[in-house]
Protein backbone atom coordinates (compact mmCIF):
# COMPACT_ATOMS: atom_id res chain seq x y z
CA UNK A 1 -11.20 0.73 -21.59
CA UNK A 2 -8.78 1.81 -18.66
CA UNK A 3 -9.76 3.90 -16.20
CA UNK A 4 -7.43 6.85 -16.62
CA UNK A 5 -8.09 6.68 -21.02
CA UNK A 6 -11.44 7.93 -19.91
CA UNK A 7 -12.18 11.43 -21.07
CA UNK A 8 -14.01 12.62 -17.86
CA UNK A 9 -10.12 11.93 -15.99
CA UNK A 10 -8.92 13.93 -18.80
CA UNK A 11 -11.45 16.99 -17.70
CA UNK A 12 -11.03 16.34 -14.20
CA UNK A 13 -7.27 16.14 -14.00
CA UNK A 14 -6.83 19.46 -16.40
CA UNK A 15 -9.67 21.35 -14.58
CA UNK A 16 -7.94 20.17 -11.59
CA UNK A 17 -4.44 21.41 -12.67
CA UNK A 18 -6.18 24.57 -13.99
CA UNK A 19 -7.64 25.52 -10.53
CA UNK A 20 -4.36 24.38 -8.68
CA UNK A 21 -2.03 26.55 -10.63
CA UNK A 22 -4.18 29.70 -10.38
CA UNK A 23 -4.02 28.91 -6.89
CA UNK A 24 -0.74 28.82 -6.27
CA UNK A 25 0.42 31.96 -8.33
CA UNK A 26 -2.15 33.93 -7.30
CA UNK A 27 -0.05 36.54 -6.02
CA UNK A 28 1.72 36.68 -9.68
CA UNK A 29 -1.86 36.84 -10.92
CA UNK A 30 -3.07 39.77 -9.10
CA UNK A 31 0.31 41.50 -9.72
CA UNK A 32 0.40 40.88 -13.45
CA UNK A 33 0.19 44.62 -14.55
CA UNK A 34 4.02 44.72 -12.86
CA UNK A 35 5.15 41.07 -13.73
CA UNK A 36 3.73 39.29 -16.79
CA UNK A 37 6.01 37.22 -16.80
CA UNK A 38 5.69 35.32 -13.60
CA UNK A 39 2.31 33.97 -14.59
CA UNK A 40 2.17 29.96 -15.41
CA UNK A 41 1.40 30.40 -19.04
CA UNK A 42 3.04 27.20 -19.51
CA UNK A 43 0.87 25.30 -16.74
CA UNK A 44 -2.64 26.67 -18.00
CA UNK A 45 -1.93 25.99 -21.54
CA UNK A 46 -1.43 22.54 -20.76
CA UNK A 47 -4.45 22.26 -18.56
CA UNK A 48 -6.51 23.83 -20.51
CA UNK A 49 -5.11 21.56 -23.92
CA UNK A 50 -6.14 18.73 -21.10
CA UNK A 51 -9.53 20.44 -20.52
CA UNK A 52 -10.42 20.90 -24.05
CA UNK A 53 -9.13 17.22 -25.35
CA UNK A 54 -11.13 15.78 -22.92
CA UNK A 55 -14.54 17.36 -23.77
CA UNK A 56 -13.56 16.38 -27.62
CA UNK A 57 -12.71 13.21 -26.63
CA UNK A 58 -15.78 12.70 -24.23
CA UNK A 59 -18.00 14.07 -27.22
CA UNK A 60 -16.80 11.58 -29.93
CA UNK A 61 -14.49 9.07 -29.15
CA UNK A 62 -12.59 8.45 -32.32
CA UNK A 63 -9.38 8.02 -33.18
CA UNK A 64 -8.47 11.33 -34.17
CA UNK A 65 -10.05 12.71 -30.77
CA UNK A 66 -7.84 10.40 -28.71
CA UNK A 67 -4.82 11.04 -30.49
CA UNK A 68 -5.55 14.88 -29.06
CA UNK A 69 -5.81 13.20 -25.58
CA UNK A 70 -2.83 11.39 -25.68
CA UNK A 71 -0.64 14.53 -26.73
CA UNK A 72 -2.39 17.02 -24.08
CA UNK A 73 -1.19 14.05 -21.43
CA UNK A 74 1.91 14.05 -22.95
CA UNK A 75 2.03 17.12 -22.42
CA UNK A 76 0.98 17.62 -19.16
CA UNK A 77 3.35 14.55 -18.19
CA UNK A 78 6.67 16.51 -19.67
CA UNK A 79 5.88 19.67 -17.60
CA UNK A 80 5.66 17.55 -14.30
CA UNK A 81 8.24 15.51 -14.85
CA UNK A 82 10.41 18.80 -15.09
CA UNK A 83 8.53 20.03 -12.06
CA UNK A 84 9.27 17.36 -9.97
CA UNK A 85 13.34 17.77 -10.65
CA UNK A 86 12.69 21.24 -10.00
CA UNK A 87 10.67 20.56 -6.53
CA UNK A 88 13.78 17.57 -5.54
CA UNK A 89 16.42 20.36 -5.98
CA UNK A 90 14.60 22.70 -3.62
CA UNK A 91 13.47 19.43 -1.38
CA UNK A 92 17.40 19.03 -1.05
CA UNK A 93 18.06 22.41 -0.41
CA UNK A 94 18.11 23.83 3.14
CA UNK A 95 14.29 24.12 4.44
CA UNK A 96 12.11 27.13 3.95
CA UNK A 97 10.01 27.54 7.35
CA UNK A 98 7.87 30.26 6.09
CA UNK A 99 6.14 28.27 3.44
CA UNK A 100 2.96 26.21 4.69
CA UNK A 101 3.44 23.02 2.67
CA UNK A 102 7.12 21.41 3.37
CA UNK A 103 8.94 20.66 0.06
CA UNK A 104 8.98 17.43 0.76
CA UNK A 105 5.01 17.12 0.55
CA UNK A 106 5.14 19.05 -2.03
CA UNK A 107 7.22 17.02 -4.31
CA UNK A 108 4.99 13.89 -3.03
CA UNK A 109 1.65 15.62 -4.93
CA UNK A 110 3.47 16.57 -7.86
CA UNK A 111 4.97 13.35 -8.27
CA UNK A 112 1.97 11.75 -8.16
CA UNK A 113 0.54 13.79 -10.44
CA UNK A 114 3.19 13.19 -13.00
CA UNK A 115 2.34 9.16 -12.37
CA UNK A 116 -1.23 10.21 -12.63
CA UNK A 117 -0.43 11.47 -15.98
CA UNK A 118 1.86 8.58 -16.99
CA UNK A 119 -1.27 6.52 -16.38
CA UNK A 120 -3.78 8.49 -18.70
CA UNK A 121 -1.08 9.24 -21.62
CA UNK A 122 -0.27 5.23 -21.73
CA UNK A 123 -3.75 3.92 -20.81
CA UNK A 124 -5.24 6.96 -23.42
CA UNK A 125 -2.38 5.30 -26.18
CA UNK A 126 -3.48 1.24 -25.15
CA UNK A 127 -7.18 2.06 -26.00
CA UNK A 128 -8.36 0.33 -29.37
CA UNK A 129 -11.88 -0.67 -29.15
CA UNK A 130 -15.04 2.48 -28.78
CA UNK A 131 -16.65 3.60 -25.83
């Protein structure tokens, strides 16, 4: 089996993207009585679809478990592919001095995070024989 079809990359990565996105809007989450909308419902649903495929996945590995993998990193790969367009319009825009991570560093982790979950979605789809 590949390294990124196992299911503990799957918890790992989602628990990871979980954690990072509270992170980063945590002013939005603090303030959500006056904005609602600014929270990354988007981004925790598909790290916690990540989260929760992976423990399924890590408890039985079957087919029907891994097709659940494969669609929460398919998932997870759509909304970082459209973050990292978002984060190379920004990167080309003027810079930003009052943020503490560049743009440009910035669109380095998400793109590899979007190649991260390239990896698991096509290495998760590959798989054919059982743990």
């Amino acid at each position: 089996m590949n390294y990124f079809a196992k299911p503990a990359v799957a918890i790992a990565f989602g628990a990871f993207f979980l954690c990072a996105e509270t992170c980063l809007h945590a002013e939005d989450v603090l303030q959500f009585a006056s904005r609602p909308l600014d929270l990354p419902v988007y981004d925790w649903s598909a790290g916690g679809f990540l989260l929760v495929a992976g423990t399924l996945s890590f408890r039985e590995w079957s087919t029907v478990r891994r097709q659940y993998q494969a669609v929460a990193w398919g998932f997870m790969l759509s909304l970082l592919v459209g973050a990292s367009f978002s984060m190379l319009s920004e990167w080309l825009a003027p810079p930003n001095e009052s943020e503490w991570l560049s743009e440009g560093w910035f669109l380095v982790i998400v793109v590899t995070m979007a190649i991260i979950a390239l990896c698991g979605l096509t290495s998760t789809l590959r798989v054919r024989e059982s743990r």
